[in-house]
Protein backbone atom coordinates (compact mmCIF):
# COMPACT_ATOMS: atom_id res chain seq x y z
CA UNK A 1 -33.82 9.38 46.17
CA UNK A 2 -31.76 10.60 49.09
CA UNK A 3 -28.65 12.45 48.03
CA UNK A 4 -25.64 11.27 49.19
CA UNK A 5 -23.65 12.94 51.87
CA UNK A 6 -21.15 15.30 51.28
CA UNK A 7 -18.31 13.07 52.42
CA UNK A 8 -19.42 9.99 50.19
CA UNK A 9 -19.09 12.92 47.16
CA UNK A 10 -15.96 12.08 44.79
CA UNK A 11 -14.09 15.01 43.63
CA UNK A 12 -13.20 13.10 41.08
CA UNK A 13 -12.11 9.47 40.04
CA UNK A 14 -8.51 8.60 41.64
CA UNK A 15 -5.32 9.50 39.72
CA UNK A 16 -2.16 7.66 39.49
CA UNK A 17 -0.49 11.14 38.46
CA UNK A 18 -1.28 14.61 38.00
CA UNK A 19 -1.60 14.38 33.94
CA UNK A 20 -3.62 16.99 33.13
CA UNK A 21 -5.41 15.40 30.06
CA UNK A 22 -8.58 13.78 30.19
CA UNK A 23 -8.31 10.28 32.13
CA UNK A 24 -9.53 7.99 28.98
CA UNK A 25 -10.80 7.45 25.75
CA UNK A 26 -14.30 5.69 25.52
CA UNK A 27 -15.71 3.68 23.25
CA UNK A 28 -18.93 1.64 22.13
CA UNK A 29 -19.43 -1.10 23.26
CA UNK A 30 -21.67 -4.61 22.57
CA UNK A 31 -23.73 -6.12 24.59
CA UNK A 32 -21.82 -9.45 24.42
CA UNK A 33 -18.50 -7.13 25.02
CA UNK A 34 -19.96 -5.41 28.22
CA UNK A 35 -20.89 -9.50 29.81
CA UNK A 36 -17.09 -10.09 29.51
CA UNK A 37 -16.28 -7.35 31.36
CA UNK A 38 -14.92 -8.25 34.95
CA UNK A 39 -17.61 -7.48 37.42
CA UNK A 40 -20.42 -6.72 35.12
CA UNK A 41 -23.24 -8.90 35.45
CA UNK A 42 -25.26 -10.75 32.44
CA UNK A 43 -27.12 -8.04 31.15
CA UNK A 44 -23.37 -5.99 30.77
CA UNK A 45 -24.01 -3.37 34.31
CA UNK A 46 -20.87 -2.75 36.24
CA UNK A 47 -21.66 -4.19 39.81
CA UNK A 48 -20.66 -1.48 42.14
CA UNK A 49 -20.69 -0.79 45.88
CA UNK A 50 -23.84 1.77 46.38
CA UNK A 51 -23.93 3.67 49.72
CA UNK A 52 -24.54 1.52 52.71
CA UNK A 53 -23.53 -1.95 51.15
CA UNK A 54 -20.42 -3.94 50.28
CA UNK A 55 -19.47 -4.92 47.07
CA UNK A 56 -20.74 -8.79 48.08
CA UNK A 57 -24.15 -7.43 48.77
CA UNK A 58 -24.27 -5.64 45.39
CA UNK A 59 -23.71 -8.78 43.41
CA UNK A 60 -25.76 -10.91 45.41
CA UNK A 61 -28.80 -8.09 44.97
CA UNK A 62 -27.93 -8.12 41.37
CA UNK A 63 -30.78 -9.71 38.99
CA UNK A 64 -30.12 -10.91 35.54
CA UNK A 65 -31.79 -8.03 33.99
CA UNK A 66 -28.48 -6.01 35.90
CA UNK A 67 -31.01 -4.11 38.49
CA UNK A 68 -31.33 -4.83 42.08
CA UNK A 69 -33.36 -7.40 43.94
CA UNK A 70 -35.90 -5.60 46.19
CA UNK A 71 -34.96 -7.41 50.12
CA UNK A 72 -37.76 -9.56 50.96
CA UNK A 73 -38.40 -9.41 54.43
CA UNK A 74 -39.25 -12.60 57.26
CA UNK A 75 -42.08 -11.20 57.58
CA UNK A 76 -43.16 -12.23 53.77
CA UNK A 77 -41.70 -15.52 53.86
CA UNK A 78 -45.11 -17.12 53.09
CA UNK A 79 -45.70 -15.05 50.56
CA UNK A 80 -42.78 -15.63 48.85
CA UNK A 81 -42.83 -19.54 49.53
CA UNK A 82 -46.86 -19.06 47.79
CA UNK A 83 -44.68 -17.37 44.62
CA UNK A 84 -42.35 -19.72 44.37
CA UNK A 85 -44.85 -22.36 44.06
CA UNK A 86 -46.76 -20.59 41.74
CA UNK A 87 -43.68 -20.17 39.11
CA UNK A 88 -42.16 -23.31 40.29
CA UNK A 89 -45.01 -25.79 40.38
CA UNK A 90 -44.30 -29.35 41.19
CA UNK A 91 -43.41 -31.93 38.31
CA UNK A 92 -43.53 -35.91 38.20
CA UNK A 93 -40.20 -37.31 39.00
CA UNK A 94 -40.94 -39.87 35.74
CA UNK A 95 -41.69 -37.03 33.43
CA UNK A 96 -38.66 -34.99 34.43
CA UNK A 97 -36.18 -37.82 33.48
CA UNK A 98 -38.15 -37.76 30.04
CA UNK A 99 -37.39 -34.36 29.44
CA UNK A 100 -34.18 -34.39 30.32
CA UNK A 101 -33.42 -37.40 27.86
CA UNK A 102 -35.02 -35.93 25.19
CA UNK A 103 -33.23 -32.77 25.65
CA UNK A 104 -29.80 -33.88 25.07
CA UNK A 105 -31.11 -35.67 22.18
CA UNK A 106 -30.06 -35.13 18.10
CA UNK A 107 -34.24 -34.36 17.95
CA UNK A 108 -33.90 -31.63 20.65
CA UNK A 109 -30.83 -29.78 18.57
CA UNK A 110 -32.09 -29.96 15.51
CA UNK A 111 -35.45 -28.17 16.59
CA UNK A 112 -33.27 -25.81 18.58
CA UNK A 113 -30.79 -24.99 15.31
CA UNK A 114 -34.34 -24.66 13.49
CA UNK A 115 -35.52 -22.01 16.60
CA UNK A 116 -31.96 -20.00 16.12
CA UNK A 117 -32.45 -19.72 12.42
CA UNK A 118 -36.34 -18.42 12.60
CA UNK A 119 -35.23 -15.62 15.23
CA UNK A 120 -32.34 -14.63 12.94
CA UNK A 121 -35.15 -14.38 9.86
CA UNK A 122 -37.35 -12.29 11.88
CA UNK A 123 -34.70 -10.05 12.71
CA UNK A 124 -34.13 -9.43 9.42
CA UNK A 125 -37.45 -8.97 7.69
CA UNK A 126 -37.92 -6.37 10.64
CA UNK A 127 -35.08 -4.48 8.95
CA UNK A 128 -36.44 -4.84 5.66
CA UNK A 129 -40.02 -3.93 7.02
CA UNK A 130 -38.34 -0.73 8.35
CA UNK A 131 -36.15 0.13 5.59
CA UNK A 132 -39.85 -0.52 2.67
CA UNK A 133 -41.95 1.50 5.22
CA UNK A 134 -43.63 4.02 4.55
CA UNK A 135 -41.36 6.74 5.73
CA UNK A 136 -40.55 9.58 3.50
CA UNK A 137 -36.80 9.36 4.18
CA UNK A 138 -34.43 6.73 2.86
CA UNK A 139 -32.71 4.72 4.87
CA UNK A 140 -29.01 6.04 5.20
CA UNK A 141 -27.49 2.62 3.97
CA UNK A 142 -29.53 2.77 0.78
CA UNK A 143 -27.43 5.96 -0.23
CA UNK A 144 -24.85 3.98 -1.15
CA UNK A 145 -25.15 0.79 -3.65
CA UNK A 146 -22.15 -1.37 -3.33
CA UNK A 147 -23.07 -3.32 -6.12
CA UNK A 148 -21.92 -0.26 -8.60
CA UNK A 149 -19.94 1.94 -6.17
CA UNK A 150 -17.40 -0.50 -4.75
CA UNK A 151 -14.27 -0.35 -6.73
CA UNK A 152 -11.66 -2.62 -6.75
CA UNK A 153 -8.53 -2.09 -4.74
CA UNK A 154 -5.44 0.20 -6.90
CA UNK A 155 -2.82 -1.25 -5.07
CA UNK A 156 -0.18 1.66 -6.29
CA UNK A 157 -2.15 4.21 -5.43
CA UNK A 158 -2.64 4.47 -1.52
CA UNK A 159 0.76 3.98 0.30
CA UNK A 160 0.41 3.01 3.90
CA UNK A 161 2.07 5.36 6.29
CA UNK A 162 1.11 4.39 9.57
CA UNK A 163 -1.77 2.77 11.45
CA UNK A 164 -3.76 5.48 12.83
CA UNK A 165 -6.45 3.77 15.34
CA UNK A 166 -7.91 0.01 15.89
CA UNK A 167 -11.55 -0.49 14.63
CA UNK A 168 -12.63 -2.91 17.13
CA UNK A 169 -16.61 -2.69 16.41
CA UNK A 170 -15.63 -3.12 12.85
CA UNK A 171 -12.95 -5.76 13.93
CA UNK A 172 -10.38 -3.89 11.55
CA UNK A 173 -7.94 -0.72 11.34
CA UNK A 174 -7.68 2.79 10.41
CA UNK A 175 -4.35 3.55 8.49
CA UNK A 176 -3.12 6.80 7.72
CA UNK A 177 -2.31 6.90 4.13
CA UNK A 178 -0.84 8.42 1.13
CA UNK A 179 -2.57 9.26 -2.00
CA UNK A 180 -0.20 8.86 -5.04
CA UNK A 181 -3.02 10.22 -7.50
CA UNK A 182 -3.81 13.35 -5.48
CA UNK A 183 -1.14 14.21 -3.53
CA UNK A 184 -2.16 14.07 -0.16
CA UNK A 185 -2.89 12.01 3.11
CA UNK A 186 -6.56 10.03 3.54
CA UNK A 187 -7.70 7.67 6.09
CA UNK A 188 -8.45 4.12 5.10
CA UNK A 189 -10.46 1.82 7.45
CA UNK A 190 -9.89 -1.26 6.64
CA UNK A 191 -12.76 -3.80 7.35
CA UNK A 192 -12.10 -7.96 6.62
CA UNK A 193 -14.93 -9.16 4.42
CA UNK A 194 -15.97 -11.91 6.31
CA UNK A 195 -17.19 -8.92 8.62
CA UNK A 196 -18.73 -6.18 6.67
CA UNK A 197 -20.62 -8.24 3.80
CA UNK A 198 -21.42 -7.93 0.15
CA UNK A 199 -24.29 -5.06 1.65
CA UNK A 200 -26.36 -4.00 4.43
CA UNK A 201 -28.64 -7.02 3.80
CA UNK A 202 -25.74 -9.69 4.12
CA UNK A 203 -24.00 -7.89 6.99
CA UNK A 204 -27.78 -7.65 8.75
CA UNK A 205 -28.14 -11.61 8.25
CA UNK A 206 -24.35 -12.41 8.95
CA UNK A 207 -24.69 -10.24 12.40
CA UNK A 208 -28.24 -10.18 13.74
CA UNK A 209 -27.13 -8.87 17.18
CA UNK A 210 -25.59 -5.55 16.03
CA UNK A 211 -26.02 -2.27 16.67
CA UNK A 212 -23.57 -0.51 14.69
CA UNK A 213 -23.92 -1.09 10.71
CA UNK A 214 -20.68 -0.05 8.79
CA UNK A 215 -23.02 0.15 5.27
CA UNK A 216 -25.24 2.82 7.67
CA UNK A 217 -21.87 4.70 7.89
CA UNK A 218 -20.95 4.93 4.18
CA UNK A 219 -24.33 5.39 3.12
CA UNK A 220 -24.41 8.72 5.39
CA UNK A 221 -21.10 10.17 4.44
CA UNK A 222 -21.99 9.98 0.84
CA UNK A 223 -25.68 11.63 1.57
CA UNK A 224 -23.82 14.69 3.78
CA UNK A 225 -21.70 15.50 0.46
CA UNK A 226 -24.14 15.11 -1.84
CA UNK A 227 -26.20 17.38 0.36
CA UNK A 228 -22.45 19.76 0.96
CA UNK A 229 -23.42 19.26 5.10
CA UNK A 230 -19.93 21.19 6.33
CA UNK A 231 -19.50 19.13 9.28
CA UNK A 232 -19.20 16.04 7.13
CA UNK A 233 -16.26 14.10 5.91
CA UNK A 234 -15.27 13.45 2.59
CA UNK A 235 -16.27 10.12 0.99
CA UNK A 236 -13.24 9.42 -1.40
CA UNK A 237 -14.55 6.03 -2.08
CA UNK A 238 -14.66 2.05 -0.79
CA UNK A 239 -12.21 -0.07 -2.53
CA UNK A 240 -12.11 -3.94 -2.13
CA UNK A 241 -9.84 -7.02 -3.03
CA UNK A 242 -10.06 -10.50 -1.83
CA UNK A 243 -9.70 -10.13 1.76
CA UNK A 244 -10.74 -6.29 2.78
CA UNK A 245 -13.23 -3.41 2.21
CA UNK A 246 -11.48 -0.30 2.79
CA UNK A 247 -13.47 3.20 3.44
CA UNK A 248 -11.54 5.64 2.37
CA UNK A 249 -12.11 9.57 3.14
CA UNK A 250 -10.45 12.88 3.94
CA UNK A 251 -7.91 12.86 6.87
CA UNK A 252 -8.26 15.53 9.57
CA UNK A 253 -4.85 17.63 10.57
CA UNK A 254 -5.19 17.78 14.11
CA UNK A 255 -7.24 14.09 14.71
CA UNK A 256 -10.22 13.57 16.74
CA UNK A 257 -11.52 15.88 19.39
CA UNK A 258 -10.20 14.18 22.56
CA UNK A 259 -6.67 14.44 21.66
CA UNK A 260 -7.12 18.58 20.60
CA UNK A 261 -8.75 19.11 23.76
CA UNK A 262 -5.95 17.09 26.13
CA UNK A 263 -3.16 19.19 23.95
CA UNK A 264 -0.74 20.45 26.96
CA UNK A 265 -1.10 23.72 24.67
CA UNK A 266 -4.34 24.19 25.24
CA UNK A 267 -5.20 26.06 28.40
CA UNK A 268 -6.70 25.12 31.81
CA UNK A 269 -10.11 25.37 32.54
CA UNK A 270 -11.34 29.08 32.69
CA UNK A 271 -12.38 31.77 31.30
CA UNK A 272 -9.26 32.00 28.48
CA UNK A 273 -10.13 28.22 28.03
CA UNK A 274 -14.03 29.21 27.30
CA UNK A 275 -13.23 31.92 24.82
CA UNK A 276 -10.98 29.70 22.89
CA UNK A 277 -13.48 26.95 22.71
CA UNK A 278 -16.78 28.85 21.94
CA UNK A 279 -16.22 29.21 17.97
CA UNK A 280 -15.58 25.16 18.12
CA UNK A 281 -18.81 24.52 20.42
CA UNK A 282 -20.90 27.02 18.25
CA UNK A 283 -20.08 24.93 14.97
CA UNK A 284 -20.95 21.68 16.91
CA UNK A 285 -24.41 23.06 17.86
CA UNK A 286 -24.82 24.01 14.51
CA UNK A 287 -23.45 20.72 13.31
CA UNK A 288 -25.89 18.15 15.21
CA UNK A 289 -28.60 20.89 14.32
CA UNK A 290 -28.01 20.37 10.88
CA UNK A 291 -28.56 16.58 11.08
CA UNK A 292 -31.52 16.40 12.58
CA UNK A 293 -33.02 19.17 10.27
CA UNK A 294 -31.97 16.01 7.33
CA UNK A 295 -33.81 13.92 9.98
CA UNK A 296 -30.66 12.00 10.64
CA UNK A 297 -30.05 11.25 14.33
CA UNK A 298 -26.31 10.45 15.11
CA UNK A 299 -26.78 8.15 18.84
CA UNK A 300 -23.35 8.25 19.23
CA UNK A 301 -21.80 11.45 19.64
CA UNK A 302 -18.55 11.84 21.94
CA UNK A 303 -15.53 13.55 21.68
CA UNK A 304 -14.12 10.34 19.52
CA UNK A 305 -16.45 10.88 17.05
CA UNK A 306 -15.83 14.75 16.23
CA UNK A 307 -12.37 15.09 14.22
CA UNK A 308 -10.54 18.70 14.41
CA UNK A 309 -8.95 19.94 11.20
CA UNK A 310 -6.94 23.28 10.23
CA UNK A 311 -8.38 25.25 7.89
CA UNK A 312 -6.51 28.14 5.87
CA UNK A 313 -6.66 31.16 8.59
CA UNK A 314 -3.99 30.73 11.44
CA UNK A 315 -5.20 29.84 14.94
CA UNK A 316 -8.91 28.30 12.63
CA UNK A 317 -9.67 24.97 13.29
CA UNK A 318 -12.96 23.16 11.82
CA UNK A 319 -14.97 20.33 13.04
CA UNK A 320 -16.00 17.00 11.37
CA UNK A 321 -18.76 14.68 12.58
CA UNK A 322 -18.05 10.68 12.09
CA UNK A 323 -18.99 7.29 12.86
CA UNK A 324 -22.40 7.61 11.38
CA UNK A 325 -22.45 3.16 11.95
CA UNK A 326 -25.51 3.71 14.64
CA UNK A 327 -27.42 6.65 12.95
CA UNK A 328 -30.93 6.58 11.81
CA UNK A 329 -33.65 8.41 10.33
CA UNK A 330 -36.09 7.78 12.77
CA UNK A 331 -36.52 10.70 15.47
CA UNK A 332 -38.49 8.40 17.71
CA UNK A 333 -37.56 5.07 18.90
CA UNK A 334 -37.58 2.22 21.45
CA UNK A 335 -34.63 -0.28 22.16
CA UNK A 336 -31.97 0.21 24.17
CA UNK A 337 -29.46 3.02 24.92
CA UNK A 338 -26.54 3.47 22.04
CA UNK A 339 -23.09 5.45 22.26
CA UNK A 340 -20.85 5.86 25.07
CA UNK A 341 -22.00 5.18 29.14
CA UNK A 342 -20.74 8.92 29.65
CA UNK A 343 -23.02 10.20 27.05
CA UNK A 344 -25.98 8.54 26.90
CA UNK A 345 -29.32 10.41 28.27
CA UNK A 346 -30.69 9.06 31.19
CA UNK A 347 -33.96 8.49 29.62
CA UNK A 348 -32.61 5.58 27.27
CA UNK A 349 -32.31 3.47 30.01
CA UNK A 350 -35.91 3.36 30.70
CA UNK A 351 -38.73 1.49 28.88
CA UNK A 352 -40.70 3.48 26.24
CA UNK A 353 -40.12 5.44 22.84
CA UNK A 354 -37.76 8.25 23.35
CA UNK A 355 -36.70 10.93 21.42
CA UNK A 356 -33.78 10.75 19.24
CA UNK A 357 -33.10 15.11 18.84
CA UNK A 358 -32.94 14.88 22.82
CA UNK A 359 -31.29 11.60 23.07
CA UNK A 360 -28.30 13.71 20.97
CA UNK A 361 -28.59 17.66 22.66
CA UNK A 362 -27.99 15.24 25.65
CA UNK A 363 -24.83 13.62 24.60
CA UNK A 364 -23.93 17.19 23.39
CA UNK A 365 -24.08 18.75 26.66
CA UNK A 366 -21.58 15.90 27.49
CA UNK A 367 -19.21 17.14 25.30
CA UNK A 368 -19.42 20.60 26.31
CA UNK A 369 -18.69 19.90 29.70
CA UNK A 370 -15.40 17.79 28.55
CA UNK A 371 -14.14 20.63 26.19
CA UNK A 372 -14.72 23.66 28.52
CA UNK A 373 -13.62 21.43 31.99
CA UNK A 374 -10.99 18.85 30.14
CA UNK A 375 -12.46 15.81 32.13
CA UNK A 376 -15.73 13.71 32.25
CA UNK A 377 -18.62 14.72 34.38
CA UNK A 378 -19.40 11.37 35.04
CA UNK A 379 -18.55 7.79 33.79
CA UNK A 380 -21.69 6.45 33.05
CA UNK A 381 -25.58 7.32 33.51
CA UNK A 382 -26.89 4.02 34.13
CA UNK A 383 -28.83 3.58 37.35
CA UNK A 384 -26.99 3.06 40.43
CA UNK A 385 -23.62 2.52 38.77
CA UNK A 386 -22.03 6.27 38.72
CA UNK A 387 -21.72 8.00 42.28
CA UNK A 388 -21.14 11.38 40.30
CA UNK A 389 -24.25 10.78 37.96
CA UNK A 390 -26.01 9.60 41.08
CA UNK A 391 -25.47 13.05 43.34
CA UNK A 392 -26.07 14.52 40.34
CA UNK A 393 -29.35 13.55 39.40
CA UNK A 394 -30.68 13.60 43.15
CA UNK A 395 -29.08 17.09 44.02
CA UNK A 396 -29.30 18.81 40.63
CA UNK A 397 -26.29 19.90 38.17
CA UNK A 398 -26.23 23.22 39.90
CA UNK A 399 -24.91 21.93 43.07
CA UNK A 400 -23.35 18.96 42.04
CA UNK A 401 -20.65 21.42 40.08
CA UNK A 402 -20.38 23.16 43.31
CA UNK A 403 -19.25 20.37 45.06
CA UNK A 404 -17.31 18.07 41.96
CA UNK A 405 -14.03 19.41 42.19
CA UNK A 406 -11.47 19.94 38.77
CA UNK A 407 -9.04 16.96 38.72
CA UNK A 408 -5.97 16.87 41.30
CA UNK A 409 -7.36 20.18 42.66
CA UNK A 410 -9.80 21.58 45.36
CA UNK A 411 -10.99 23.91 43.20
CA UNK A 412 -14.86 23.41 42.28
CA UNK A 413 -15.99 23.02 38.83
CA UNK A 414 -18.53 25.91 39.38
CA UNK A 415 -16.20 28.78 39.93
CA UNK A 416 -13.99 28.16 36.57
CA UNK A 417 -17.14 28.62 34.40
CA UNK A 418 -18.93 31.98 33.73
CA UNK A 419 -22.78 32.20 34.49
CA UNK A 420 -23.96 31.41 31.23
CA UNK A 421 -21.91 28.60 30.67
CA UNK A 422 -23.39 26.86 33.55
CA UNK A 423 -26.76 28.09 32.78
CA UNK A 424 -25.96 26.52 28.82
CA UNK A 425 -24.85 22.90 30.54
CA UNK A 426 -27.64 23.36 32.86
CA UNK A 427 -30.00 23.30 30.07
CA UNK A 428 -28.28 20.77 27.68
CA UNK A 429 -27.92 17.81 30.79
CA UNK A 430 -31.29 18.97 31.82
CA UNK A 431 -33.02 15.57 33.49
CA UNK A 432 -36.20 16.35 32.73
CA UNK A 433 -36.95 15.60 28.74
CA UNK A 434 -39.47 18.70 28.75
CA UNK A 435 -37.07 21.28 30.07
CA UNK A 436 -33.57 20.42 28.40
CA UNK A 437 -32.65 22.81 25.99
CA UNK A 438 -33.50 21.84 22.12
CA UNK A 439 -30.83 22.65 19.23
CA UNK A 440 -33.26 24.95 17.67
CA UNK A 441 -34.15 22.33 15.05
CA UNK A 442 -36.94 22.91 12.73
CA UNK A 443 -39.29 20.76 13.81
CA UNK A 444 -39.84 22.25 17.07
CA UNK A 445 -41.21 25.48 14.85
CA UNK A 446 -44.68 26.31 14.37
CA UNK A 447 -45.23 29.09 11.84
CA UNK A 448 -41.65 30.20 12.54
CA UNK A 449 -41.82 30.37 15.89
CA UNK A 450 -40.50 27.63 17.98
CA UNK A 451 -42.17 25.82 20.80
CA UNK A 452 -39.28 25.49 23.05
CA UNK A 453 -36.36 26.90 24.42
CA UNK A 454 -32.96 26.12 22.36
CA UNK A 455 -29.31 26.75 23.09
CA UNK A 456 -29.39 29.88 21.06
CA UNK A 457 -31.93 31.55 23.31
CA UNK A 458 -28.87 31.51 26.11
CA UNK A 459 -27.10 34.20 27.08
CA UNK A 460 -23.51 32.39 26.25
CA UNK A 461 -24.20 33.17 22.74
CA UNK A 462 -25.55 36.33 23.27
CA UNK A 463 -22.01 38.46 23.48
CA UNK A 464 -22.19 42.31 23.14
């Protein structure tokens, strides 16, 4: 790849105003979401101007699959003519007009409702195959049985107080309540039942296409108190009436991790900023470690998905991992990339199995960067979609850091952060699978002894 020239580099993304906060929330999106999108092409990737071409020329190069078309020279014009009649071959005129009258026939439907209803089986006995395999871990959903946990709504005991957040994957809202019975605030999402289902099973063969499985979810907070995981959220139950299933669990003081981190209180990027943040960042590490030593991977970690919440000691403040909807117990896995287009590892958007403990030290590094810089290091690590990414990945982190620049500044990214900061980012947004810093799981041990370099071997958490 050539690198791109230092006056095609973006300091950052243009501002309307000099807000110092991080530019905007993310979130995850479907694949059917991302085709609505204006300028995104079938397969949901942003069509954007790369260097040398217009924005026309992008979309025209554009394939369905969302990747460019190689330019076929003159030169190959018989060639591609030869192609083109190999794929393309010539039909009977008669025969066509046969076709095409029995395809808009009742005949032609019906065997196309039958071919709709066949794929949506098979995509459901392949979650049943996974979840009877033979896999010594449960799946997460089966933690939880609704037929003997839900309860039925106490409609005197949580008061509404306000609506906290929209839950647009779960096409329902998160309310900030009040618990009569206890005494204190809880957050309720509440999720119609038309959407969520009677189970996992029902919601797998009412929604074939998702990713994100709210069962999946509760199943997982349930399993991280039963197992007293620190980082998790308190299950307080799921209550249901006619119309809802609410999730209800314990509500964090100072709400999710983007808005702590944006606080105007909270200081600029630099070395005050880094000190404040480490105790935070060390319980994260620890945090994502911890799942994958219960062989849960998360696939969707982001600053969204990490609430803040005071504890007793002043100036204390503890994290909470959520949003478990696209977690599974399988390390390794093939399909395509999940989370956020900031966070997800390069590698997902390739062919092949990947693995899930990287996938996640990846999306970690992300959020690093964010809480010791207060902005995005890139928007998305798709191919050619994200200049930053882009310069990036051809030039290295190291000197794409020197040149990104801290937002409505001229002041480099590099110079705020201390050696082993960079050296810890370095590591965690490494490229290369085989060199990126592990979280110092388990499995990477042999006999004790790991195999590979973690975060913990760095010298940022190494302080005399």
């Amino acid at each position: 790849m050539i690198p791109y020239e230092p006056q095609d580099f973006p300091s950052c993304p243009p501002q309307q105003n000099s807000d110092p906060r991080l530019p905007h929330r993310q979130t995850s999106e479907s694949a059917q979401q991302l085709k609505r999108e204006i300028g995104e092409d079938s397969a949901g990737y942003p069509r954007q101007p790369v260097p040398g071409s217009n924005a026309i020329e992008v979309e025209n190069s554009a394939n369905n699959a969302g990747y460019p078309r190689q330019s076929v020279q003159s030169s190959n014009s018989d060639i591609v003519q030869e192609r083109q009649r190999d794929f393309f071959p010539r039909v009977d005129e008669d025969e066509l007009m046969k076709f095409k009258r029995w395809a808009t026939s009742e005949e032609a439907a019906e065997k196309l409702i039958a071919v709709e209803k066949l794929i949506a089986a098979e995509k459901l006995n392949k979650h049943r195959e996974s979840d009877s395999s033979s896999s010594p871990f449960r799946p997460l959903h089966m933690e939880f049985d609704p037929a003997t946990e839900v309860q039925p709504v106490e409609p005197n005991r949580f008061k509404a107080v306000r609506q906290f957040a929209d839950a647009e994957r779960n096409r329902g809202k998160v309310h900030l309540m009040w618990d009569t019975v206890e005494s204190k605030y809880v957050i309720a999402k509440v999720m119609p039942n038309w959407w969520v289902g009677s189970c996992h099973a029902d919601f797998i063969k009412n929604h074939p296409d998702e990713i994100e499985f709210p069962w999946n979810d509760i199943g997982c907070m349930k399993f991280l108190n039963h197992r007293k995981v620190p980082l998790g959220v308190v299950l307080l139950g799921v209550y249901r009436d006619e119309r809802n299933t609410e999730v209800v669990s314990s509500f964090a003081t100072e709400g999710d991790l983007f808005m702590w981190c944006s606080h105007p209180e909270r200081p600029p990027a630099g070395a005050e900023r880094e000190e404040i943040m480490r105790p935070l960042i060390t319980q994260l590490l620890r945090g994502v470690r911890q799942l994958h030593d219960l062989n849960i991977v998360h696939r969707d970690i982001s600053l969204e998905n990490i609430l803040v919440t005071k504890t007793d000691r002043q100036d204390d403040w503890r994290l909470l991992i959520i949003d478990f909807g696209m977690s599974d117990r399988q390390r390794f896995y093939e399909g395509q990339p999940r989370g956020k287009r900031s966070y997800q590892a390069p590698e997902a958007h390739e062919p092949g199995e990947h693995d899930g403990f990287l996938i996640d030290a990846f999306a970690v590094g992300v959020v690093v960067y964010c809480i010791l810089v207060n902005d995005y290091p890139w928007l998305s690590t798709r191919p050619v979609v994200d200049k930053c990414f882009a310069y990036a990945k051809a030039c290295g982190f190291r000197s794409y850091v020197q040149k990104r620049t801290l937002r409505n500044t001229d002041i480099p990214v590099a110079s705020i952060l201390s050696e082993p900061a960079l050296r810890l980012l370095e590591g965690l947004l490494n490229l290369d699978t085989e060199q990126r810093l592990t979280l110092g799981e388990e499995a990477w041990k042999s006999d004790g002894v790991s195999s590979r370099k973690s975060v913990w071997d760095e010298d940022w958490f190494q302080r005399p």
